[in-house]
PDB file of N, CA and C in Angstrom:
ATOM      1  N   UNK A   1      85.338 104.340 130.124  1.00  0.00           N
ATOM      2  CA  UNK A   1      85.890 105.127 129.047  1.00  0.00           C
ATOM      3  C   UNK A   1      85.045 104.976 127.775  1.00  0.00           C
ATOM      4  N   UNK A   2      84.655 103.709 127.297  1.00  0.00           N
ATOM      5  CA  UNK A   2      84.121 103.839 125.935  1.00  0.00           C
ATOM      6  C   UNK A   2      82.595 103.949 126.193  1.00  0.00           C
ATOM      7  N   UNK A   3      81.959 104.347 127.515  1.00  0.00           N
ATOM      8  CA  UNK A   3      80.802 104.622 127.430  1.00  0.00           C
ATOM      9  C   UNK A   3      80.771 106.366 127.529  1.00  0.00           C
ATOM     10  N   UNK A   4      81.439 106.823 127.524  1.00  0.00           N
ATOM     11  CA  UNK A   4      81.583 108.564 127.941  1.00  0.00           C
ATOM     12  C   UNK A   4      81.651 108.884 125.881  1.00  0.00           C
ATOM     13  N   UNK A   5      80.838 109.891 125.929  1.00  0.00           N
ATOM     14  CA  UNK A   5      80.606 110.990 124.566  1.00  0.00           C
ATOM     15  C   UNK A   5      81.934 111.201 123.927  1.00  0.00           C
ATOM     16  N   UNK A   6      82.771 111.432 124.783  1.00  0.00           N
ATOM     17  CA  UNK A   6      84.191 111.747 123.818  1.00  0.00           C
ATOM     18  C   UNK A   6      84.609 110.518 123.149  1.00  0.00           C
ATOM     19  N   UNK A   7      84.481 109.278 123.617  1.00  0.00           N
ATOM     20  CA  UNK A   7      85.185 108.312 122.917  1.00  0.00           C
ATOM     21  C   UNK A   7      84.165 108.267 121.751  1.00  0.00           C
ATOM     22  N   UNK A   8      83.344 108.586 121.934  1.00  0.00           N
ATOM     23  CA  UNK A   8      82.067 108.623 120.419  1.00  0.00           C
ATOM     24  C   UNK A   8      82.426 109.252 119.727  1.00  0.00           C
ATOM     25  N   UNK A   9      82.450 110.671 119.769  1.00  0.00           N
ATOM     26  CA  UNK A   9      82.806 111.801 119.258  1.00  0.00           C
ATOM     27  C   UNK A   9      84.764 111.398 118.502  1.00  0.00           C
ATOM     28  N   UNK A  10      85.616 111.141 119.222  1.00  0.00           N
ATOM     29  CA  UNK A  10      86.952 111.136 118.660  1.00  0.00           C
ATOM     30  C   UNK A  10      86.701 109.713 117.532  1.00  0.00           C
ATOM     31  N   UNK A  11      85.414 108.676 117.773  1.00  0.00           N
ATOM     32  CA  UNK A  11      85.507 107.828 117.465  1.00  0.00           C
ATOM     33  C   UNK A  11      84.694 108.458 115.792  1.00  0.00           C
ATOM     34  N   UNK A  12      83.863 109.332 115.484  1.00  0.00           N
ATOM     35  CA  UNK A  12      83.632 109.859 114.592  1.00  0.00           C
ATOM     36  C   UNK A  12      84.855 110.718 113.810  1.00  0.00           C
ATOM     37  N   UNK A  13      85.435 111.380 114.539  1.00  0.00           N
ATOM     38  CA  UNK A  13      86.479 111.931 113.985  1.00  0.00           C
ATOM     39  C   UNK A  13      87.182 111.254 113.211  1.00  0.00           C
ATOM     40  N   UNK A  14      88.181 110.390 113.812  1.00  0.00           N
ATOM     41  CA  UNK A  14      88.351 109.218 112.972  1.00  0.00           C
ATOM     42  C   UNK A  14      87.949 108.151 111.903  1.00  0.00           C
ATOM     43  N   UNK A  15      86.530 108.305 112.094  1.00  0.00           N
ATOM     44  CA  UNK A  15      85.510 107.819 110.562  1.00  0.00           C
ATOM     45  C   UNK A  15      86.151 108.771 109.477  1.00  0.00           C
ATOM     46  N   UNK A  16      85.863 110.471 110.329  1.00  0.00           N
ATOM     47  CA  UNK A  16      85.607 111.271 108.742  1.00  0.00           C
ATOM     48  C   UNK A  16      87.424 111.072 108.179  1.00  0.00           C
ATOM     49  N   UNK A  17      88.376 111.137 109.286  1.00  0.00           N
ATOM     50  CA  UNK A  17      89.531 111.370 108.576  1.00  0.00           C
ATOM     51  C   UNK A  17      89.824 110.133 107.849  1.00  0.00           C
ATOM     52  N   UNK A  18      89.574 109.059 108.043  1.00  0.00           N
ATOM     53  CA  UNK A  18      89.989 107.584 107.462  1.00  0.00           C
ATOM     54  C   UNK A  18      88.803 107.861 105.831  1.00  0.00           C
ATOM     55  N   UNK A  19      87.373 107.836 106.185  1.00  0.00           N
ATOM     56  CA  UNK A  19      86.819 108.674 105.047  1.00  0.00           C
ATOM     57  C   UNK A  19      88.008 109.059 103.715  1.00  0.00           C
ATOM     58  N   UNK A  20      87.759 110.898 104.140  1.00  0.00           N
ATOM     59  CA  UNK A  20      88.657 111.946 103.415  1.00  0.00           C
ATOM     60  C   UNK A  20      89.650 110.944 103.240  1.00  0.00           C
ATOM     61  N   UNK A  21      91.182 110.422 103.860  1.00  0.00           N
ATOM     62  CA  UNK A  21      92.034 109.959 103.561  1.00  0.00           C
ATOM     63  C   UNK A  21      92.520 108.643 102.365  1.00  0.00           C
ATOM     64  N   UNK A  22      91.170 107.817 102.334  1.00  0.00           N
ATOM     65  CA  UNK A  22      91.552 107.209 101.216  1.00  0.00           C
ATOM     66  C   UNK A  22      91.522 107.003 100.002  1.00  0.00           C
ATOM     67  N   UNK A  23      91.289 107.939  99.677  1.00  0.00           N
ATOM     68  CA  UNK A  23      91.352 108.214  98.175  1.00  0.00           C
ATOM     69  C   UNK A  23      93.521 108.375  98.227  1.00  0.00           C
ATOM     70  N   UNK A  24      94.257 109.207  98.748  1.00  0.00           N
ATOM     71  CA  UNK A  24      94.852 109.345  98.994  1.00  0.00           C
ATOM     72  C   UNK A  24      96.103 108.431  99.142  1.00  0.00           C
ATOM     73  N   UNK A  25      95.332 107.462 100.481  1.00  0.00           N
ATOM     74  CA  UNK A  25      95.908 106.506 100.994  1.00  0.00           C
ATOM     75  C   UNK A  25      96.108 105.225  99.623  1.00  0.00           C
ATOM     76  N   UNK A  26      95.101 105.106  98.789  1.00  0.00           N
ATOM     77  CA  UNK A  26      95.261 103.936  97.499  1.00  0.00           C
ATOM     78  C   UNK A  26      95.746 104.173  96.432  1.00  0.00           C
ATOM     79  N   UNK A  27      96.241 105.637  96.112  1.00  0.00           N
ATOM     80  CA  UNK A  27      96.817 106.679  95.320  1.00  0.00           C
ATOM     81  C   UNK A  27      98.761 106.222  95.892  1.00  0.00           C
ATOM     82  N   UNK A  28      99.314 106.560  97.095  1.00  0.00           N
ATOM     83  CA  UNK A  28     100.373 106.324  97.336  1.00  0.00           C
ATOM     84  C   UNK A  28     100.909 104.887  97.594  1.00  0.00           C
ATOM     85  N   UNK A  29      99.428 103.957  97.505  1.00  0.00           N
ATOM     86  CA  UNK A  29     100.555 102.228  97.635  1.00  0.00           C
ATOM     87  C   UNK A  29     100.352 102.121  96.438  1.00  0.00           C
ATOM     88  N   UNK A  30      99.862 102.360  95.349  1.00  0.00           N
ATOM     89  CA  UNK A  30      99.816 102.240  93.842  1.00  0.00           C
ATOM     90  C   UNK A  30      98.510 101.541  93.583  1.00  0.00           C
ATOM     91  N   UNK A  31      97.482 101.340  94.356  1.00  0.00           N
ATOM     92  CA  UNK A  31      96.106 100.740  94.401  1.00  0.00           C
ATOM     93  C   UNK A  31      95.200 100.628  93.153  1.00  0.00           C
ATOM     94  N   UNK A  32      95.082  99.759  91.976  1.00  0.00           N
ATOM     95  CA  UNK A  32      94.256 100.169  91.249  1.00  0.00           C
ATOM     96  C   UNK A  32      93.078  99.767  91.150  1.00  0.00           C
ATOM     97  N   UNK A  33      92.019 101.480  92.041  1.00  0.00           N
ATOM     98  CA  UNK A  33      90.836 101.106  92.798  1.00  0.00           C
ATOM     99  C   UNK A  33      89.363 101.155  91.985  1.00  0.00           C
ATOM    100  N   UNK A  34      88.866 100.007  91.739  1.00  0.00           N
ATOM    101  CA  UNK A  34      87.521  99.803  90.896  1.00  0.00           C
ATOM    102  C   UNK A  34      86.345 100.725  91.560  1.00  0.00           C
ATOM    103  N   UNK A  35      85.284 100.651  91.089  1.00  0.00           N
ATOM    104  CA  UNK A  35      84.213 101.104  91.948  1.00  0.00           C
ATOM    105  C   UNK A  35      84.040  99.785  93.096  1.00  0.00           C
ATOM    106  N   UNK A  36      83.979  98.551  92.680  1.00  0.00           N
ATOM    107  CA  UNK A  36      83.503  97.161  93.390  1.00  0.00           C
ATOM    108  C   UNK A  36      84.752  97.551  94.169  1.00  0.00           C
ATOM    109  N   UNK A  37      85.854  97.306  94.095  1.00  0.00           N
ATOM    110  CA  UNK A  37      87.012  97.503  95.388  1.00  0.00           C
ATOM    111  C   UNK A  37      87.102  98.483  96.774  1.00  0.00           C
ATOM    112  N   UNK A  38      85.983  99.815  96.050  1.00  0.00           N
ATOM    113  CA  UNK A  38      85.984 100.812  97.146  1.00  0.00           C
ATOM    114  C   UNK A  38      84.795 100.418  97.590  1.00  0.00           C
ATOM    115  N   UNK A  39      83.843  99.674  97.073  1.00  0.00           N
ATOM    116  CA  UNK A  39      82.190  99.055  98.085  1.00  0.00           C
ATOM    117  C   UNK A  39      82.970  98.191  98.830  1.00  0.00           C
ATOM    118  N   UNK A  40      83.319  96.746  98.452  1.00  0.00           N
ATOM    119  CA  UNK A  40      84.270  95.959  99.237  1.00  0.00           C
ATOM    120  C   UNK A  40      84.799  96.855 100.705  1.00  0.00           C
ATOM    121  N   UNK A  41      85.919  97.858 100.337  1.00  0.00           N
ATOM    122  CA  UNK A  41      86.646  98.602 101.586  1.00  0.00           C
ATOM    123  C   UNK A  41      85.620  99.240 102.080  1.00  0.00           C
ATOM    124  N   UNK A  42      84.512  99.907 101.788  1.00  0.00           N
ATOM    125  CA  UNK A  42      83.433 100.636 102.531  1.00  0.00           C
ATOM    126  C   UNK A  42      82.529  99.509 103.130  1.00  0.00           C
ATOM    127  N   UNK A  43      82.666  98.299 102.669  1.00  0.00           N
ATOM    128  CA  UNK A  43      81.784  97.709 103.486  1.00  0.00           C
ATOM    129  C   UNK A  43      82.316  96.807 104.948  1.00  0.00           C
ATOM    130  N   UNK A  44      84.101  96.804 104.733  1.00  0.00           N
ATOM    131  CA  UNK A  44      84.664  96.315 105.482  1.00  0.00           C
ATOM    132  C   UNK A  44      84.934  97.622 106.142  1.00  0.00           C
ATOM    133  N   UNK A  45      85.353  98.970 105.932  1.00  0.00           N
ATOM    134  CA  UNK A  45      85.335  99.671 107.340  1.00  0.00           C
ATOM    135  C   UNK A  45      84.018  99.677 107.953  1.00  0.00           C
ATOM    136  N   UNK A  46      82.817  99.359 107.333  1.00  0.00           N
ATOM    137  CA  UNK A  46      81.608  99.745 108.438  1.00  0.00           C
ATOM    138  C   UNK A  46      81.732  98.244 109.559  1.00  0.00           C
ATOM    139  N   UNK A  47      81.863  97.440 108.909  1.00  0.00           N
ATOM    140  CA  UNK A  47      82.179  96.163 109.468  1.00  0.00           C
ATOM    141  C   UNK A  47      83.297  96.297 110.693  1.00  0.00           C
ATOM    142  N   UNK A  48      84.037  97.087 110.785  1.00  0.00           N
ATOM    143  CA  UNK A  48      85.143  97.681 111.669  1.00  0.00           C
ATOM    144  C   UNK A  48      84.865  98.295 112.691  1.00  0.00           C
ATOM    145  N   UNK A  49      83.465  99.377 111.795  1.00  0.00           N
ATOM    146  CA  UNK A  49      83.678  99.967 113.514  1.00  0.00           C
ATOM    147  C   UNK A  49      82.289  99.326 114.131  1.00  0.00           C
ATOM    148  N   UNK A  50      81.540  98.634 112.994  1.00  0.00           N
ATOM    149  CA  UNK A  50      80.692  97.900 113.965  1.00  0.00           C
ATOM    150  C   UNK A  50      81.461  96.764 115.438  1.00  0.00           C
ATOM    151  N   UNK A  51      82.296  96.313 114.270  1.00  0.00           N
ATOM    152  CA  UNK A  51      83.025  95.241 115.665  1.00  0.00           C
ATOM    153  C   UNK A  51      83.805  96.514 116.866  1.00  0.00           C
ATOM    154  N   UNK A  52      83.751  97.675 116.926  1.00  0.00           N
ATOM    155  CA  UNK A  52      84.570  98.360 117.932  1.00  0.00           C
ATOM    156  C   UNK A  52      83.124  98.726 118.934  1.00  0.00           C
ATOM    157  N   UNK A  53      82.098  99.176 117.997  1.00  0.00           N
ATOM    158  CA  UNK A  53      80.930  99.422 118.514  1.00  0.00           C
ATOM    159  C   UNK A  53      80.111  99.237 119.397  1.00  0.00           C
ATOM    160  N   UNK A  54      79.530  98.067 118.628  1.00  0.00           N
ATOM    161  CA  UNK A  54      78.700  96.968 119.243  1.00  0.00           C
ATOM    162  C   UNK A  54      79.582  96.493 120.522  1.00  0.00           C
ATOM    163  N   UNK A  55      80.221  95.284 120.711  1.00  0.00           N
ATOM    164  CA  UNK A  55      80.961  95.393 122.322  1.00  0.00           C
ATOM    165  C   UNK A  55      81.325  96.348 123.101  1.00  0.00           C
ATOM    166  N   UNK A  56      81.392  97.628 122.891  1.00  0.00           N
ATOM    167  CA  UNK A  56      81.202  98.330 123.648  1.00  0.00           C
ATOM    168  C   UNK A  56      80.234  99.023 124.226  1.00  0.00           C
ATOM    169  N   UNK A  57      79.187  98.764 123.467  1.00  0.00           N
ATOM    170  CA  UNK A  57      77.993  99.367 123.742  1.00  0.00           C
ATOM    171  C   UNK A  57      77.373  98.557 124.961  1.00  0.00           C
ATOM    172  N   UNK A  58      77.843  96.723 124.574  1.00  0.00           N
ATOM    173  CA  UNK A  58      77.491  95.877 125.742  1.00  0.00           C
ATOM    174  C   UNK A  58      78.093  96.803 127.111  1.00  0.00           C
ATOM    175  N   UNK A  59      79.833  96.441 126.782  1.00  0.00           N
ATOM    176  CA  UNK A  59      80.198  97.186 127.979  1.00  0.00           C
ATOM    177  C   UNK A  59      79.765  98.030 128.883  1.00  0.00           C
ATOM    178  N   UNK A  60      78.984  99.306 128.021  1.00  0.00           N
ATOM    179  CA  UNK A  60      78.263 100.158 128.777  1.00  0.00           C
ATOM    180  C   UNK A  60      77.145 100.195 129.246  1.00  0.00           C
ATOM    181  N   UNK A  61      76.596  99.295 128.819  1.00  0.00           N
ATOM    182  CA  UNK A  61      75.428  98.531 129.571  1.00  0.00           C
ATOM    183  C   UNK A  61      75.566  97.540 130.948  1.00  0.00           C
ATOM    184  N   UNK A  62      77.271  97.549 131.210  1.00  0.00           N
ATOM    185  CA  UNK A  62      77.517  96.783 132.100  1.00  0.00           C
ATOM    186  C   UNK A  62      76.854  94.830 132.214  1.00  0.00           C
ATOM    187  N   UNK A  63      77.745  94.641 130.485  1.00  0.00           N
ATOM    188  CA  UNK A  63      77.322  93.379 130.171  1.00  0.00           C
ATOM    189  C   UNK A  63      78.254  93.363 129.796  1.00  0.00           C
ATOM    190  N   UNK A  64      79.569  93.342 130.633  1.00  0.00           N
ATOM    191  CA  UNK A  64      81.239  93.209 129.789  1.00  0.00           C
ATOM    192  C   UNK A  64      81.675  91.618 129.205  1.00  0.00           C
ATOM    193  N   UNK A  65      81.271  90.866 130.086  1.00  0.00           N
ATOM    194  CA  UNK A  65      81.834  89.561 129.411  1.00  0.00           C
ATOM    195  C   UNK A  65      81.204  88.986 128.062  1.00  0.00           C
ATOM    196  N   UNK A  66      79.872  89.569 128.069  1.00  0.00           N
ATOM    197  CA  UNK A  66      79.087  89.455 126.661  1.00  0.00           C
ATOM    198  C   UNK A  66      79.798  90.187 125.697  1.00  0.00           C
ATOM    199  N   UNK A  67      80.207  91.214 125.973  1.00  0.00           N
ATOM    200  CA  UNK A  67      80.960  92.384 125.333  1.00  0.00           C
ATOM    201  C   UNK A  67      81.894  91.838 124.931  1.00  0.00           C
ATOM    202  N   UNK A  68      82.721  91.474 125.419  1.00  0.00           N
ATOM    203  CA  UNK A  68      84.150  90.607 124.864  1.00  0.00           C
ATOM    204  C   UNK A  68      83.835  89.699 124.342  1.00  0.00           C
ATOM    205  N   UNK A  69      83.121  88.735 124.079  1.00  0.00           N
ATOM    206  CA  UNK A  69      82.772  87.538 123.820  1.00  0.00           C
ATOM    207  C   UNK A  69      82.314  87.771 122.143  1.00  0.00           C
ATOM    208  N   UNK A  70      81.484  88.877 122.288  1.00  0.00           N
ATOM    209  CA  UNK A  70      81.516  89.747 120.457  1.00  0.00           C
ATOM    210  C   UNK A  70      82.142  90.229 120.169  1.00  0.00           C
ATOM    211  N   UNK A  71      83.069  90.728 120.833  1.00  0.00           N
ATOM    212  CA  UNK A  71      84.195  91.372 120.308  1.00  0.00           C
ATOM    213  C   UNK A  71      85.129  90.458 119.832  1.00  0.00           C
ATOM    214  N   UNK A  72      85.848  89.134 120.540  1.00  0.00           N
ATOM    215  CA  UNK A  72      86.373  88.093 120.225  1.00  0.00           C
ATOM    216  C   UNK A  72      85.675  87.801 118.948  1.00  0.00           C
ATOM    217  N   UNK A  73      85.041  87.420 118.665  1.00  0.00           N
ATOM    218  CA  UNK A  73      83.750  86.706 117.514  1.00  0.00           C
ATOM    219  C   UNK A  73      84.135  87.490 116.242  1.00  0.00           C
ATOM    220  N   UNK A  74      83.495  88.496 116.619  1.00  0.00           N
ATOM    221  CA  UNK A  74      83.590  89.501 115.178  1.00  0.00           C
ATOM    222  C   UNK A  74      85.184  89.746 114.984  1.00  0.00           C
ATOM    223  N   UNK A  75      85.610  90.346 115.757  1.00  0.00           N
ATOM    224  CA  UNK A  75      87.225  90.635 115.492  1.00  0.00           C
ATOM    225  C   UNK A  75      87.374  89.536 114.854  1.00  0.00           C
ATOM    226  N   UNK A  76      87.732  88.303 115.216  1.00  0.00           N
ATOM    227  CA  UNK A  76      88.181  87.596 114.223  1.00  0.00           C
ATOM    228  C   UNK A  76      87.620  87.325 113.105  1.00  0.00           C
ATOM    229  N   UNK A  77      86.116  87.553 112.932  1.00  0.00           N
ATOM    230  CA  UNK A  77      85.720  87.489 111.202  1.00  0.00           C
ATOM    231  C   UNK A  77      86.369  88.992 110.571  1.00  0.00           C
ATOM    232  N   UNK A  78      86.085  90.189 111.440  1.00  0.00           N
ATOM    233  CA  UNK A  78      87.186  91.078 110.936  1.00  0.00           C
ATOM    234  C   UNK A  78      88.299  91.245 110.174  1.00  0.00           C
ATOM    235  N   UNK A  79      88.938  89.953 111.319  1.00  0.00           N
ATOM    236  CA  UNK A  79      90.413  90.526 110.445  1.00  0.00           C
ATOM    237  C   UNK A  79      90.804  89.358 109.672  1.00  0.00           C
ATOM    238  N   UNK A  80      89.907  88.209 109.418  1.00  0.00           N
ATOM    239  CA  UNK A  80      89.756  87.203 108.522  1.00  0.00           C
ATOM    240  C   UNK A  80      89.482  87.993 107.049  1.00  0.00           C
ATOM    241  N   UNK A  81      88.464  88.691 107.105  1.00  0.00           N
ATOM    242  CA  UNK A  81      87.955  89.112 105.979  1.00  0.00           C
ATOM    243  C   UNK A  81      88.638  90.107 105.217  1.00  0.00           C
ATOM    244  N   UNK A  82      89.404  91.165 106.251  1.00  0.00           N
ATOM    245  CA  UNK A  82      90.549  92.161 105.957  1.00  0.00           C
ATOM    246  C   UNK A  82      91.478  91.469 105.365  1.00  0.00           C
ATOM    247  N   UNK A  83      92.205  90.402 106.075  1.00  0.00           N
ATOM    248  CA  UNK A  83      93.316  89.806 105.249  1.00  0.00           C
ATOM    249  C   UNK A  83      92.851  89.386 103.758  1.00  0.00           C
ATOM    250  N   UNK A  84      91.705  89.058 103.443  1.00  0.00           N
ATOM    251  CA  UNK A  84      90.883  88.592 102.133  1.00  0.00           C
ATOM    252  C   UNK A  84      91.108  90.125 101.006  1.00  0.00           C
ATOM    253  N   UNK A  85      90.465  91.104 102.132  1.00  0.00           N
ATOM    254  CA  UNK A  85      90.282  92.293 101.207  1.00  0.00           C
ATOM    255  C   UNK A  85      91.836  92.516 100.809  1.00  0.00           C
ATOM    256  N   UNK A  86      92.861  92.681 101.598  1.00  0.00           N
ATOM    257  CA  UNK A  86      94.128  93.363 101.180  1.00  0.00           C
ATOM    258  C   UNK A  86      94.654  92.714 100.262  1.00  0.00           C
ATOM    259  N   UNK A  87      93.990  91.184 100.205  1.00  0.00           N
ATOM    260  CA  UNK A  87      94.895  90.167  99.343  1.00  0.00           C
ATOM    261  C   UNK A  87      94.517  90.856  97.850  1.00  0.00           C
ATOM    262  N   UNK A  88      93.271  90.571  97.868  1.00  0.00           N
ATOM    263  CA  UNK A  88      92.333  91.610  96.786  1.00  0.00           C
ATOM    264  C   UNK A  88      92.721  92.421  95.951  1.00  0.00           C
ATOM    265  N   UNK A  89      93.480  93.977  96.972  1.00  0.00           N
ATOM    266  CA  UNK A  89      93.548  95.302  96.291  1.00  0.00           C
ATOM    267  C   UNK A  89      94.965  94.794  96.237  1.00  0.00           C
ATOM    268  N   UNK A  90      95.496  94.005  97.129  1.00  0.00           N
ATOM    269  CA  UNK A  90      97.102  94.012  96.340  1.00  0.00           C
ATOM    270  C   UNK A  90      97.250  93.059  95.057  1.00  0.00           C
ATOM    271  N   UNK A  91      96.294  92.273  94.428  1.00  0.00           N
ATOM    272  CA  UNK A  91      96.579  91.358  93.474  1.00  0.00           C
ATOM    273  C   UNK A  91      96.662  92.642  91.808  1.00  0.00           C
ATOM    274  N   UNK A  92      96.218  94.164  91.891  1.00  0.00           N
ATOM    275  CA  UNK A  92      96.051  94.524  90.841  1.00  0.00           C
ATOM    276  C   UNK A  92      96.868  95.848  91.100  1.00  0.00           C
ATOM    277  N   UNK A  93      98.257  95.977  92.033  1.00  0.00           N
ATOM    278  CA  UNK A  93      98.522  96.789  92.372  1.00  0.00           C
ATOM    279  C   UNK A  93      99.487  97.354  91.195  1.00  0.00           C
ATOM    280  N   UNK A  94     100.121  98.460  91.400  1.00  0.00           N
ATOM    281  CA  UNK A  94     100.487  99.336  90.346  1.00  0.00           C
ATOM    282  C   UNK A  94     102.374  99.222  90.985  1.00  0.00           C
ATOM    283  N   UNK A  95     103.165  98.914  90.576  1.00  0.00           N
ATOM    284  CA  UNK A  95     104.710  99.150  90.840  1.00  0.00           C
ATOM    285  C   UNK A  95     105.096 100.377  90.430  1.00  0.00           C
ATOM    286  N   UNK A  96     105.721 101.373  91.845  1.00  0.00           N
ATOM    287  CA  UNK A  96     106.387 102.682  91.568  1.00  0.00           C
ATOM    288  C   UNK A  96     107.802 102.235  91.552  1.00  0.00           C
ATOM    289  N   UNK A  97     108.269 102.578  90.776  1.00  0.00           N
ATOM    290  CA  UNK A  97     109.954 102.733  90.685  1.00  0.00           C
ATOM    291  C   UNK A  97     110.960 103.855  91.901  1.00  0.00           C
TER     292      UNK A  97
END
């Protein structure tokens, strides 16, 4: 599955809509977003789909246990670093009534 064109392709789709969407998305939790806060989040989604990426790319090379083994790795600096970022944009957040 993640070596076939469509999972590439839906997997771009999903770049552009997450893209377009957050301006949006930091607008409705009350986000108050710096220029440095949106490099930060742009540098942690590339960081995202590198970790979805990269192990799969092993995969399709039919090097799956290597594949998981980076995927394990990074995922968890992933979502180490995510929990860092959210702590981040929520320390300057805006209260809606």
């Amino acid at each position: 599955m993640f070596s076939s064109p469509f999972f590439w392709f839906l997997m771009g789709v999903v770049f552009v809509l997450v893209a377009a969407g957050a301006r949006a998305w930091a607008t409705s939790l009350g986000l108050r977003m710096t220029w440095w806060k949106w490099l930060l989040s742009a540098a942690w989604y590339g960081l995202l789909m590198l970790t979805v990426s990269m192990p799969m790319t092993l995969v399709g090379e039919n090097e799956s246990s290597a594949g998981m083994r980076v995927l394990a790795a990074m995922g968890l600096v992933t979502v180490i670093l995510g929990v860092g970022l959210v702590r981040v944009l929520v320390r300057g957040r805006v209260r809606s009534a």
